[in-house]
Protein backbone atom coordinates (compact mmCIF):
# COMPACT_ATOMS: atom_id res chain seq x y z
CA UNK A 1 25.86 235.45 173.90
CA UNK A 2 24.18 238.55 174.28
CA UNK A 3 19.78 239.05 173.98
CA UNK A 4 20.07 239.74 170.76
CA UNK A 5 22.36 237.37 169.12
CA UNK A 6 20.07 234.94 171.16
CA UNK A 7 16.94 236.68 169.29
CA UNK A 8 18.73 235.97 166.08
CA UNK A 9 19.65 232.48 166.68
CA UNK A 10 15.66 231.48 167.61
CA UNK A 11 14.22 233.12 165.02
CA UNK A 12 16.76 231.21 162.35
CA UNK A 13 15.72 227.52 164.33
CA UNK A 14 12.52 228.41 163.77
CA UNK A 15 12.45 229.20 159.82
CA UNK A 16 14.70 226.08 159.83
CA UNK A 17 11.89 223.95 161.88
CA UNK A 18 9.84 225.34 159.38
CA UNK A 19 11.12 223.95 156.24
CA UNK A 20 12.39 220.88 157.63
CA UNK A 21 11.45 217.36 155.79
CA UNK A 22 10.64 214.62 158.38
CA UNK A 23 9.41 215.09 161.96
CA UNK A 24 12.07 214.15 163.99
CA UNK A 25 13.95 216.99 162.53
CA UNK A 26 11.23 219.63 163.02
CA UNK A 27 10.83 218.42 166.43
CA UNK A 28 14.82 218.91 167.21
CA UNK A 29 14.75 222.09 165.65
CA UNK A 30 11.99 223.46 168.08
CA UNK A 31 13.38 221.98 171.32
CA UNK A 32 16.38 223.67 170.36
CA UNK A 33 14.41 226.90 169.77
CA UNK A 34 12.78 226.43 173.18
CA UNK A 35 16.47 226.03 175.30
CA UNK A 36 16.89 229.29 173.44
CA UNK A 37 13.97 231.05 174.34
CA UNK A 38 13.80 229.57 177.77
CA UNK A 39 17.07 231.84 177.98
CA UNK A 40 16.02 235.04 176.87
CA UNK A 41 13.42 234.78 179.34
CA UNK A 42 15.73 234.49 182.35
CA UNK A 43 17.85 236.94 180.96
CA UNK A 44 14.75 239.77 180.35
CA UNK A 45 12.89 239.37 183.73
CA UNK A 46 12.90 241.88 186.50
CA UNK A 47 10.63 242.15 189.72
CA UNK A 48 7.60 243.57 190.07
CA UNK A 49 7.87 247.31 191.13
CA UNK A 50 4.27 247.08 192.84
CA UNK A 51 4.27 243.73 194.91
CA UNK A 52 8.23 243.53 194.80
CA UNK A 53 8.33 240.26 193.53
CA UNK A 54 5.68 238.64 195.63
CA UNK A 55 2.38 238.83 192.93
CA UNK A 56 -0.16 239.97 195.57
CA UNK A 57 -0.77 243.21 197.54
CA UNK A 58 -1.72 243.01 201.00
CA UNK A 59 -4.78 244.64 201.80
CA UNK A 60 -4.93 244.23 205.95
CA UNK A 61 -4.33 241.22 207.28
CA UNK A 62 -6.32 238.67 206.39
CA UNK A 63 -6.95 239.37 202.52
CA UNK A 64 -4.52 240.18 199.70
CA UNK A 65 -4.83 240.79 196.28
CA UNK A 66 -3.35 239.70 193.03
CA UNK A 67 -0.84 242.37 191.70
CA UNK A 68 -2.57 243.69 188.62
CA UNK A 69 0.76 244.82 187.32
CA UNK A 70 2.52 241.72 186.70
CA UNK A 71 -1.03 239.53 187.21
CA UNK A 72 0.51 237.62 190.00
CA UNK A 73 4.02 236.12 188.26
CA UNK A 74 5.58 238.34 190.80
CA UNK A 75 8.36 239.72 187.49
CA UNK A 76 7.87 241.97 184.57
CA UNK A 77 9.53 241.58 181.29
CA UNK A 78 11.66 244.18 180.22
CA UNK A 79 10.37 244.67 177.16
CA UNK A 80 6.94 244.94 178.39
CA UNK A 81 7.79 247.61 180.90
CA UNK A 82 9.86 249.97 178.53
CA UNK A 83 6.17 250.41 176.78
């Protein structure tokens, strides 16, 4: 499956989670969900193009600093950085 088949399939388990009747099917409808959206976001990630992937800058050699780009997760999301 491609992103946005994957975008289309969450977004359905969630309207489903949404009307479901008893708990223990709301609560299989959102774990599904979250496998789902647990794979977009592996799929959409990329590295940082400041710290490279490391989420702090060195400043000499005894301090760093938290990259302010990707606030120290050390990846962007592509979707974030296309804006």
């Amino acid at each position: 499956m491609n992103i946005q088949e994957l975008k289309v399939n969450y977004k359905k388990l969630l309207n489903k989670a949404a009307k479901a009747n008893g708990r223990k099917e709301t609560v299989s409808y959102l774990n599904r969900a979250a496998k789902i959206k647990s794979k977009i976001y592996s799929n959409t990630k990329v590295n940082c193009f400041r710290c490279n992937g490391a989420g702090f800058l060195r400043i000499s050699l005894d301090e760093t600093k938290t990259c302010l780009s990707c606030y120290g997760k050390g990846f962007l999301v592509k979707e974030i950085q296309q804006v």
